[in-house]
Protein backbone atom coordinates (compact mmCIF):
# COMPACT_ATOMS: atom_id res chain seq x y z
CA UNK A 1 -33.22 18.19 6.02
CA UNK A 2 -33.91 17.76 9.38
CA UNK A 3 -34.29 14.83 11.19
CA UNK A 4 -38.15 14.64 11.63
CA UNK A 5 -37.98 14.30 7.70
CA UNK A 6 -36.54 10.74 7.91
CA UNK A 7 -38.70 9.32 10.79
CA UNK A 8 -40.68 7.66 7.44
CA UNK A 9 -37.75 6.66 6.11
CA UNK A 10 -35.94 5.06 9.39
CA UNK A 11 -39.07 3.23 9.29
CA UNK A 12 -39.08 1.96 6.24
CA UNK A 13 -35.08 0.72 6.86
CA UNK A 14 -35.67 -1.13 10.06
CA UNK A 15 -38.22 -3.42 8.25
CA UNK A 16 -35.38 -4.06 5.89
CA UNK A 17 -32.79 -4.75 7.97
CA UNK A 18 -34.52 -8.03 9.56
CA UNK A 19 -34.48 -9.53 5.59
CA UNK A 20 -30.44 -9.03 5.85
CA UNK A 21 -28.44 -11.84 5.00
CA UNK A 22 -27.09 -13.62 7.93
CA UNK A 23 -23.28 -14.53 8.01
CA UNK A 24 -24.50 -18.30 8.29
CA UNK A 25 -26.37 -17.90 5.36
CA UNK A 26 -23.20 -17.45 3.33
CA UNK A 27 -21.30 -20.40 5.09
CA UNK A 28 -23.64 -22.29 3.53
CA UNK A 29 -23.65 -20.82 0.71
CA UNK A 30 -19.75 -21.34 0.06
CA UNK A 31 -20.59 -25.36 0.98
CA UNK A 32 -23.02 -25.90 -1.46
CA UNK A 33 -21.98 -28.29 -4.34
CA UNK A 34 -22.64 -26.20 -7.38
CA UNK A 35 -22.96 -22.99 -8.43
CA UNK A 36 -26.45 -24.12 -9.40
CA UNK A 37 -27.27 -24.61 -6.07
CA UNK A 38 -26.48 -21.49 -4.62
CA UNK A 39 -28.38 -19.92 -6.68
CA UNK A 40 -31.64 -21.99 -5.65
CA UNK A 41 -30.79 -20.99 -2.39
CA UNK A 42 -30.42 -17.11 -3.01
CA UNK A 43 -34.03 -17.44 -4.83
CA UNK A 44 -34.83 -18.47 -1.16
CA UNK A 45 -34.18 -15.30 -0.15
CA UNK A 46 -35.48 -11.25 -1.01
CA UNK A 47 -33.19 -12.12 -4.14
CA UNK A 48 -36.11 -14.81 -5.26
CA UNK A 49 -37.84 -11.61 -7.62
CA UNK A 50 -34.60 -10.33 -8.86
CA UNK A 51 -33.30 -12.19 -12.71
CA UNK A 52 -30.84 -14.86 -12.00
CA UNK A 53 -29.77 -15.41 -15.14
CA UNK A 54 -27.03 -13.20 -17.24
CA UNK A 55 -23.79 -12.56 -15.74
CA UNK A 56 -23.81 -12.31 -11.94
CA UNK A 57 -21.45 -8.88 -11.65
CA UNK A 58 -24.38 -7.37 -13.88
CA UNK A 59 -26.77 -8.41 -11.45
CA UNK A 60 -25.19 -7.31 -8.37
CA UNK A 61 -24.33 -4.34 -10.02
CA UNK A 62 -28.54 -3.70 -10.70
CA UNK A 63 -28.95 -4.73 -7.28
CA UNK A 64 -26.48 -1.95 -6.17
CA UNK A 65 -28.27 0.89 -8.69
CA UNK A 66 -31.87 -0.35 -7.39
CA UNK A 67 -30.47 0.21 -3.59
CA UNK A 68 -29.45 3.47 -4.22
CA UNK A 69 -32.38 4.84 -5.90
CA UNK A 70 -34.62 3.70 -3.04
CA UNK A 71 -32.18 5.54 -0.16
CA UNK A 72 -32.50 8.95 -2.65
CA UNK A 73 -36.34 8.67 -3.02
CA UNK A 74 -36.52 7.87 0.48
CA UNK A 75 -34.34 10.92 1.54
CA UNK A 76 -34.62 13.42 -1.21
CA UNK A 77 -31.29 13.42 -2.02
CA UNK A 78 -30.00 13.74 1.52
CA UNK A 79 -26.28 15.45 0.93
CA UNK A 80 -24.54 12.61 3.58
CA UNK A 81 -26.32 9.64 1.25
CA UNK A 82 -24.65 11.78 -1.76
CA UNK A 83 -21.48 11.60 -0.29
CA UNK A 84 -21.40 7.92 -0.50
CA UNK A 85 -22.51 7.56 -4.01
CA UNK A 86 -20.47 10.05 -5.19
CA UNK A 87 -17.49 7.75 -4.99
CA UNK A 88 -18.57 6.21 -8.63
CA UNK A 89 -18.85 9.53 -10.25
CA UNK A 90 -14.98 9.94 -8.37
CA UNK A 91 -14.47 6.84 -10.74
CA UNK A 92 -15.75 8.02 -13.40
CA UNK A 93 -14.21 11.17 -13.73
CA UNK A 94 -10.97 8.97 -13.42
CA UNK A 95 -11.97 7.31 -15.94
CA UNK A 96 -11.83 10.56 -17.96
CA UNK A 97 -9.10 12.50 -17.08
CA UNK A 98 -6.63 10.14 -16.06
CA UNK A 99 -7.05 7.27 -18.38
CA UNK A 100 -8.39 9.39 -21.33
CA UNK A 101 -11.70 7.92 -21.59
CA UNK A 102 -10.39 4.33 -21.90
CA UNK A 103 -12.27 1.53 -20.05
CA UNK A 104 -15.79 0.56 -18.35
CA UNK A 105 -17.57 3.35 -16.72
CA UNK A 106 -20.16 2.57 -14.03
CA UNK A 107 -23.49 2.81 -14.16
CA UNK A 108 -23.75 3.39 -10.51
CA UNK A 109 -22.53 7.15 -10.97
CA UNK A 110 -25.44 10.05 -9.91
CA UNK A 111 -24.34 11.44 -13.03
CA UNK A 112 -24.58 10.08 -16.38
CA UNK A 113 -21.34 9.31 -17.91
CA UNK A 114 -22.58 11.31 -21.16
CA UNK A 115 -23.49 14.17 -18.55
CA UNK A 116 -20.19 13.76 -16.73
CA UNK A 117 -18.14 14.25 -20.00
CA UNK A 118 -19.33 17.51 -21.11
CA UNK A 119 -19.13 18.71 -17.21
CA UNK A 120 -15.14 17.78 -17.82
CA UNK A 121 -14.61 19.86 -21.54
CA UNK A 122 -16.77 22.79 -19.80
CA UNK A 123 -20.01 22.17 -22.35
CA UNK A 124 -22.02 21.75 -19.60
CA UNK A 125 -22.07 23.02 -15.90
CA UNK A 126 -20.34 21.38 -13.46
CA UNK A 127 -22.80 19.21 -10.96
CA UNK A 128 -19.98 17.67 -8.94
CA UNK A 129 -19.05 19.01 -5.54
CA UNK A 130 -16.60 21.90 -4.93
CA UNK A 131 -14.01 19.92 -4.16
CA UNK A 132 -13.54 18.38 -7.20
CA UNK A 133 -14.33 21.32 -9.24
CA UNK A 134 -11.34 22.80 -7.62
CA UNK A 135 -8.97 20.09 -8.62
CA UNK A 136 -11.06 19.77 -12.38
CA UNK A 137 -9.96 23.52 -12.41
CA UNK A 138 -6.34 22.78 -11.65
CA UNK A 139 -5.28 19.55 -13.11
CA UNK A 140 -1.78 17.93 -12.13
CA UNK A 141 -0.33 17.24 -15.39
CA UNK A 142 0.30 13.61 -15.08
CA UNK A 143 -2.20 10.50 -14.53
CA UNK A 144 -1.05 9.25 -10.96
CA UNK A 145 -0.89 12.95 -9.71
CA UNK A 146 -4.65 13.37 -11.15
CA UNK A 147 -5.85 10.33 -9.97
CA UNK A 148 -4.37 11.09 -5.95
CA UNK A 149 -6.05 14.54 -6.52
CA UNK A 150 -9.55 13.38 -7.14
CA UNK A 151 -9.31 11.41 -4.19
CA UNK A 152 -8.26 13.83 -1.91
CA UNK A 153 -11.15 15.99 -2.68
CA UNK A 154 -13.38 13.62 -2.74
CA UNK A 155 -12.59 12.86 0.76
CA UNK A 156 -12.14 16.79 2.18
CA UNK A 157 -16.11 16.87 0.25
CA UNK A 158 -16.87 13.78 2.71
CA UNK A 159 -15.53 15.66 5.53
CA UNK A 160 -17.23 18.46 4.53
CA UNK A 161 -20.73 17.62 4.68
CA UNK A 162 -20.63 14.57 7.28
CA UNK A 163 -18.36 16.43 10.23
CA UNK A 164 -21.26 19.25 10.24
CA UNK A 165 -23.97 16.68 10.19
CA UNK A 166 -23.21 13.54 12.63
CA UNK A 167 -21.16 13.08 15.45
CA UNK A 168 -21.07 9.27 13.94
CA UNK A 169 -20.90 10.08 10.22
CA UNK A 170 -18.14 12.47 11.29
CA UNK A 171 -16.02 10.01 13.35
CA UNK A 172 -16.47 7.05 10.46
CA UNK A 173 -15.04 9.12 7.64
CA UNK A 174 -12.68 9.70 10.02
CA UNK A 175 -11.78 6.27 10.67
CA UNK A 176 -11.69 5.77 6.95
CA UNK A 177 -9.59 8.01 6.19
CA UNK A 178 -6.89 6.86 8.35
CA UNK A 179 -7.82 3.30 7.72
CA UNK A 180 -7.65 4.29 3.80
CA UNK A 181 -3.68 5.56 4.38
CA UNK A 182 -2.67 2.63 6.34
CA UNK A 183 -3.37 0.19 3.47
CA UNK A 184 -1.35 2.52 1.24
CA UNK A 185 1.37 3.26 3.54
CA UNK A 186 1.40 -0.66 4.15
CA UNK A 187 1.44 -1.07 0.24
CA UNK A 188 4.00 1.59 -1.01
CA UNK A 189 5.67 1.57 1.84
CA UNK A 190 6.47 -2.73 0.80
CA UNK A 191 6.75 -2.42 -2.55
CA UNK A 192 9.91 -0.05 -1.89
CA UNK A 193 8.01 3.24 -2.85
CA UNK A 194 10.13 6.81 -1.66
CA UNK A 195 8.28 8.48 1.36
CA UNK A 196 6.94 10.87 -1.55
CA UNK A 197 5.05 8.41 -3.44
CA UNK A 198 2.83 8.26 -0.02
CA UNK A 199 2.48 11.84 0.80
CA UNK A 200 1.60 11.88 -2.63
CA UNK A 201 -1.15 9.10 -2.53
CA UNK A 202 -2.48 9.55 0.81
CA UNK A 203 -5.72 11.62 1.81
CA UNK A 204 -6.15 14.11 4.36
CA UNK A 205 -5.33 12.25 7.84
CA UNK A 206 -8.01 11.69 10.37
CA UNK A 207 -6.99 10.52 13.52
CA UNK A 208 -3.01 10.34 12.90
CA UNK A 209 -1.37 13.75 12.16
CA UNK A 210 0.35 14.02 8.90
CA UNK A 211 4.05 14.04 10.11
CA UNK A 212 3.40 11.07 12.21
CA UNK A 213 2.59 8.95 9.13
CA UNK A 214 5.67 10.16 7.05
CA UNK A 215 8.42 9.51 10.41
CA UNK A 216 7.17 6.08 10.39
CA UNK A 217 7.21 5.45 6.57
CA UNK A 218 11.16 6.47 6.48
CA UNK A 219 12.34 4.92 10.00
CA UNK A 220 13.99 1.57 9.28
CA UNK A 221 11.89 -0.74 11.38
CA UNK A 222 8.15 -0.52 11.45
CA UNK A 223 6.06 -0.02 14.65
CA UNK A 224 2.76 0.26 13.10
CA UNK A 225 1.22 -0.41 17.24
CA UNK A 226 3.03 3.12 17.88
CA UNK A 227 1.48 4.47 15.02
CA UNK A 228 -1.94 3.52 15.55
CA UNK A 229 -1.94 3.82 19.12
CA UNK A 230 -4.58 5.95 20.77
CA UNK A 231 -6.85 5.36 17.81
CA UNK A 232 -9.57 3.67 17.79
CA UNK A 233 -8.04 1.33 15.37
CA UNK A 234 -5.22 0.38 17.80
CA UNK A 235 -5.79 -3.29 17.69
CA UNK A 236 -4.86 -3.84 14.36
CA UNK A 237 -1.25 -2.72 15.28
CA UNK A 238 -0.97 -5.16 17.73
CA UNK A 239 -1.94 -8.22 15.08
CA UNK A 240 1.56 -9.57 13.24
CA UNK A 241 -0.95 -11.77 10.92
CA UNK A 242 -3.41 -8.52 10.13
CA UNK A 243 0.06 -6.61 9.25
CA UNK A 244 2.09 -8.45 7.21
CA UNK A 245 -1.14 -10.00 4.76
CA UNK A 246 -2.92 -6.68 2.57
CA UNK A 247 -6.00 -9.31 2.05
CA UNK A 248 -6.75 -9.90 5.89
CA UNK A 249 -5.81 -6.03 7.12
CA UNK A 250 -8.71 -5.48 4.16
CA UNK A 251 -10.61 -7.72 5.69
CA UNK A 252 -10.26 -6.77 9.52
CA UNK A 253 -10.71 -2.70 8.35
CA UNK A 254 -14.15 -3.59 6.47
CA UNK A 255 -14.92 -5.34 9.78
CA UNK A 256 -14.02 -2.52 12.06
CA UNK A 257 -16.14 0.26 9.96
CA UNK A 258 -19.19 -1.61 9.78
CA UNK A 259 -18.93 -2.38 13.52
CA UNK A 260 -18.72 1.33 14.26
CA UNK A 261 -21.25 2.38 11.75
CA UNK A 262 -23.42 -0.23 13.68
CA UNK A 263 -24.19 2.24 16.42
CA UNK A 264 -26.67 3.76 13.73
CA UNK A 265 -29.53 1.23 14.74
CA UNK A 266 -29.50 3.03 18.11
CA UNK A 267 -30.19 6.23 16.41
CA UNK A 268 -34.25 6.80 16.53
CA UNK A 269 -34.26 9.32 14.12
CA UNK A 270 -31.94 11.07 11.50
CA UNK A 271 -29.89 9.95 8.37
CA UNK A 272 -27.73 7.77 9.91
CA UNK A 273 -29.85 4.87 10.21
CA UNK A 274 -30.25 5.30 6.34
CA UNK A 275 -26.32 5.00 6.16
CA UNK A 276 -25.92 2.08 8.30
CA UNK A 277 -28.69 0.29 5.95
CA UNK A 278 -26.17 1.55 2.94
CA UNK A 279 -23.71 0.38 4.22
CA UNK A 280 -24.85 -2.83 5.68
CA UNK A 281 -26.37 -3.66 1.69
CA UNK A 282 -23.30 -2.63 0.27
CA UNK A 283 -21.35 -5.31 2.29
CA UNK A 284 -23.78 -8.42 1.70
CA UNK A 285 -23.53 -7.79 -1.71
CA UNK A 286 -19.76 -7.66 -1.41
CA UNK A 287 -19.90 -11.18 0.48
CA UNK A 288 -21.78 -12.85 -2.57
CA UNK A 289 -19.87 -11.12 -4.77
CA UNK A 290 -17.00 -13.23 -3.30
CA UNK A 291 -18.84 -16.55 -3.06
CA UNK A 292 -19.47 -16.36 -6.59
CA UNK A 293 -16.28 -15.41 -7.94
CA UNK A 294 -14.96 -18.60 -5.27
CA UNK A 295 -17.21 -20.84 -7.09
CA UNK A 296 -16.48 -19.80 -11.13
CA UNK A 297 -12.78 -20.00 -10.34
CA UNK A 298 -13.33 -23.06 -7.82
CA UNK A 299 -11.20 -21.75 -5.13
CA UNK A 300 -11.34 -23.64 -1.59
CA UNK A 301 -14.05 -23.22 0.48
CA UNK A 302 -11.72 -21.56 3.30
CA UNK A 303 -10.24 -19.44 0.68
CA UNK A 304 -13.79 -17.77 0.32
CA UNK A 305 -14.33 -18.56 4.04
CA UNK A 306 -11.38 -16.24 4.99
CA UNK A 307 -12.30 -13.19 2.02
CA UNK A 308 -15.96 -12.85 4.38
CA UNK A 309 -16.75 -9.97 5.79
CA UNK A 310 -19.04 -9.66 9.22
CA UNK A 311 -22.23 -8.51 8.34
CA UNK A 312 -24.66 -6.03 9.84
CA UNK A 313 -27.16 -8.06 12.13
């Protein structure tokens, strides 16, 4: 589409953004006595129409499916939104192939798991992107390998459509990309993993060339500053505390992609406004999603203080 076709729906999105959940709003949310109360103070909040009662995942989960039916009626079906959504049909197919149909499929997928299933056994047309059609048509022939070659493709289909669109979109998938590899190079690369457990796992570089990230996985002491250098990233190789704790480098990578996606509410016009709200919604439901789960398992309050992510505003 081009851009003129979202100036309704840029408009739309900056009226939203001012009802975005500040990150003082959940500090106090994480202080509050009960779980009771937090809820009375979400109903505060754009949350005060939406069912309260049930299990909470469910309802963040409807939240989530509501969101993304707005962006796609808002859009038509813009192919960078689809890229993002994709991600649950990615899980779903997983869910599939790899682990033989066995566990809880999301509802979040743009195609019904029913759909999905006869798009696998070839009863139905494939809908899914040519990516993963290509690896659909040429399975590995064990789980892990399967699994590593949906991603892959999922991520060459991100780079597909978002390099050609946005200069932005472009250099965030980028960034996560790379960002994506470090916490599995970080991972494997502690748990004692061979250099071709990575290669195996990793997706298609961004920023860092292929052979750079495999000489640093084998080479007895770890410069992870030298590998990141000249990135954007760079910073986070210069942190001892970010590197040796999974949990904060998760933390400090959500961080740095939503501060670079932030550039979309500078944009006028196009989909990348549209994207930044995604994303923005994504991660507030991600933060109660964490100061809920604090409170039912009655973790510190600086345990959930430290799992935050920034928000968008």
């Amino acid at each position: 589409m081009a851009e003129r076709d979202y100036a309704y729906a840029v408009g739309r999105i900056r009226v939203l953004e001012t009802k975005l959940l500040p990150l003082g709003f959940f500090e106090r949310l994480l202080t509050t006595p009960t779980v009771e109360e937090s809820v009375r103070m979400l109903s505060e909040t754009e949350y005060a129409s939406r069912e309260t009662a049930g299990d909470f995942e469910d309802i963040l989960e409807e939240q989530l499916g509501q969101l993304y039916q707005f962006l796609r009626e808002q859009t038509a079906d813009a192919p960078e939104l689809l890229v993002f959504l994709q991600r649950w049909d990615v899980h779903n197919l997983k869910l599939l192939v790899v682990a033989a149909g066995r566990g809880q499929p999301s509802k979040l997928g743009l195609i019904p798991f029913a759909e999905l299933k006869k798009m696998v056994d070839g009863s139905l047309p494939s809908a899914l992107p040519k990516e993963i059609n290509e690896v659909l048509a040429d399975l590995p022939e064990y789980g892990p390998a399967q699994a590593a070659a949906f991603d892959r493709a999922y991520y060459r289909y991100g780079r597909r459509i978002l390099e050609k669109s946005s200069k932005l979109l472009g250099a965030y998938w980028r960034a996560r990309r790379d960002l994506l590899n470090l916490q599995i190079f970080l991972r494997l690369r502690k748990s004692g993993a061979p250099v071709e457990e990575f290669e195996l796992f990793m997706v298609e570089p961004g920023y860092i060339e292929r052979e750079r990230w495999v000489e640093n996985y084998t080479q007895s002491s770890l410069s992870l500053a030298s590998l990141v250098n000249n990135t954007p990233y760079a910073h986070l190789g210069r942190d001892e505390e970010v590197i040796n704790a999974l949990p904060i480098l998760e933390r400090e990578i959500d961080n740095f992609l939503l501060e670079q996606i932030k550039e979309a509410k500078s944009i006028p016009l196009g989909i990348e406004p549209v994207i930044g709200y995604l994303l923005a919604k994504e991660r507030e439901i991600l933060n109660l999603r964490f100061v809920f789960a604090g409170k039912k398992n009655k973790l510190p309050v600086e345990t959930g203080r430290g799992r935050l992510r920034n928000v968008y505003i």
